[in-house]
C-alpha atoms as a PDB file:
ATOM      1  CA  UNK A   1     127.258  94.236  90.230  1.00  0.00           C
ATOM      2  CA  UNK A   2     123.849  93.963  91.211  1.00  0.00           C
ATOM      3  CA  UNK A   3     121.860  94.125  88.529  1.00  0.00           C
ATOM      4  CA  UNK A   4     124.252  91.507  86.247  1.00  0.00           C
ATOM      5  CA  UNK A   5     121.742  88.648  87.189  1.00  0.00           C
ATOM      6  CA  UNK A   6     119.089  89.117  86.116  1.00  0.00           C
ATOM      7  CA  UNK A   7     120.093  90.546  82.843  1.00  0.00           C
ATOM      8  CA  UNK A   8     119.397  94.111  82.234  1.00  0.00           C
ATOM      9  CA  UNK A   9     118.167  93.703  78.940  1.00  0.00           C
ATOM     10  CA  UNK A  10     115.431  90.855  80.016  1.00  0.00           C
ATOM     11  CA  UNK A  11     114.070  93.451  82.700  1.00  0.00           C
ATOM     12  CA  UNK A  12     113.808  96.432  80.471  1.00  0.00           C
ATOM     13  CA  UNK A  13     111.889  93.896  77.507  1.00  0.00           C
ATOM     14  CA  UNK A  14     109.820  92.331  80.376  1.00  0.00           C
ATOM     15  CA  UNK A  15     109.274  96.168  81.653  1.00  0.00           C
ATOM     16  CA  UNK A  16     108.440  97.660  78.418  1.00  0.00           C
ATOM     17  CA  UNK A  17     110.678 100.745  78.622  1.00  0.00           C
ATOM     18  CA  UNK A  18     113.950 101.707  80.180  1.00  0.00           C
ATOM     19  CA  UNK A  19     111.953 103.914  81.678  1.00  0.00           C
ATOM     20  CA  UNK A  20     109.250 101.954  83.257  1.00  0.00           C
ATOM     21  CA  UNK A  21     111.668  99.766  84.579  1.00  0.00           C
ATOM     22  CA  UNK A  22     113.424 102.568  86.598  1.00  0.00           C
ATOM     23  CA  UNK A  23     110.263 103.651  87.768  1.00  0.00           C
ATOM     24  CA  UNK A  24     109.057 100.497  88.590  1.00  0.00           C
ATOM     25  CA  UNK A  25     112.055  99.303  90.550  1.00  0.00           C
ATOM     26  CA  UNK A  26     112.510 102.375  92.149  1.00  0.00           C
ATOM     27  CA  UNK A  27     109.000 102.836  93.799  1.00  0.00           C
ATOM     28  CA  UNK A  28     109.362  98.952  94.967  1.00  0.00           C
ATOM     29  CA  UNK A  29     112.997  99.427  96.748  1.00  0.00           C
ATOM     30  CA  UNK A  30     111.346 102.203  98.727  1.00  0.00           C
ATOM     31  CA  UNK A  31     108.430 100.013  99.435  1.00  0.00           C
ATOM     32  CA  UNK A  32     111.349  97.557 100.883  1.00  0.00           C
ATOM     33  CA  UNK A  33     113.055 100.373 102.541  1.00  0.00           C
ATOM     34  CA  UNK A  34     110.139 101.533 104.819  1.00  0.00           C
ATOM     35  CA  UNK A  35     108.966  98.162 105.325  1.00  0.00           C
ATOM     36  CA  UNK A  36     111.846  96.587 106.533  1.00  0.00           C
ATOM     37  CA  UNK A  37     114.812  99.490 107.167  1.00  0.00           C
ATOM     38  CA  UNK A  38     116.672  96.870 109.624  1.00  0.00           C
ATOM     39  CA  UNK A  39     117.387  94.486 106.525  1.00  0.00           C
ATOM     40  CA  UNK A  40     119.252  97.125 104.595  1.00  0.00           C
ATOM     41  CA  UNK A  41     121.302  98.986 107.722  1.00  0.00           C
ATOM     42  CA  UNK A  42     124.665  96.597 107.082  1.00  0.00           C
ATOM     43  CA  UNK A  43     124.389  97.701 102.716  1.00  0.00           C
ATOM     44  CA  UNK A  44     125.313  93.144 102.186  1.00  0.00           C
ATOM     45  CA  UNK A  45     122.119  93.355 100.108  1.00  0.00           C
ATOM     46  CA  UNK A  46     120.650  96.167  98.385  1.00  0.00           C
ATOM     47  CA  UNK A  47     117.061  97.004  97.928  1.00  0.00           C
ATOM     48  CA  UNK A  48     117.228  97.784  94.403  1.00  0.00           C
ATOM     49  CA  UNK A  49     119.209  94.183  94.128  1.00  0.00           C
ATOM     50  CA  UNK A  50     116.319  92.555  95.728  1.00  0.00           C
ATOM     51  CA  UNK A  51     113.623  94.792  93.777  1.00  0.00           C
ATOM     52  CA  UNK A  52     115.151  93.475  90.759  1.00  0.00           C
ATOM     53  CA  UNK A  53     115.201  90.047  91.457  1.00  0.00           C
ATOM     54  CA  UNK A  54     111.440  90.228  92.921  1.00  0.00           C
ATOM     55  CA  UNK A  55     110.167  92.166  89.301  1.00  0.00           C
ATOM     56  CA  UNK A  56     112.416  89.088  87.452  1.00  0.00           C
ATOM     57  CA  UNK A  57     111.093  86.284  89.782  1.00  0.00           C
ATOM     58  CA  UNK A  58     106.836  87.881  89.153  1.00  0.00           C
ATOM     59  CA  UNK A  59     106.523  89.268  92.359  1.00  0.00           C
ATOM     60  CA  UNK A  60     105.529  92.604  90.734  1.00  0.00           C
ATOM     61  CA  UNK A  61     104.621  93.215  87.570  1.00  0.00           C
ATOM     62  CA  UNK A  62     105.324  97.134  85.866  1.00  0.00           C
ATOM     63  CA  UNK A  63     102.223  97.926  84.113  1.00  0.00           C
ATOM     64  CA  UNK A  64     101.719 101.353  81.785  1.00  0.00           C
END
């Protein structure tokens, strides 16, 4: 499962909300989508996988 690492329960503490984090993650896997829509055509790799791992790594942050 895809979001197993990283933990669900550090993103939603490091988000603030369960609700912010869905939000947050959201909006950026659509940035990824229309970005890049090549990278996701074979469905190996997810965007919200890789939105994930971007808002764990501090490529993002989710702000109020």
């Amino acid at each position: 499962m895809a979001l197993m690492d990283p933990p669900v329960e550090t993103l939603i503490t490091k988000a603030g909300s369960k609700y912010g984090l869905c939000v947050g993650i959201s909006k950026r896997a659509k940035e990824l989508i229309t970005q890049n829509p090549e990278a996701f055509a074979d469905a190996r790799i997810k965007p919200l996988e890789v939105a994930s791992r971007e808002f764990f790594q501090g490529v993002f942050t989710i702000s109020k």
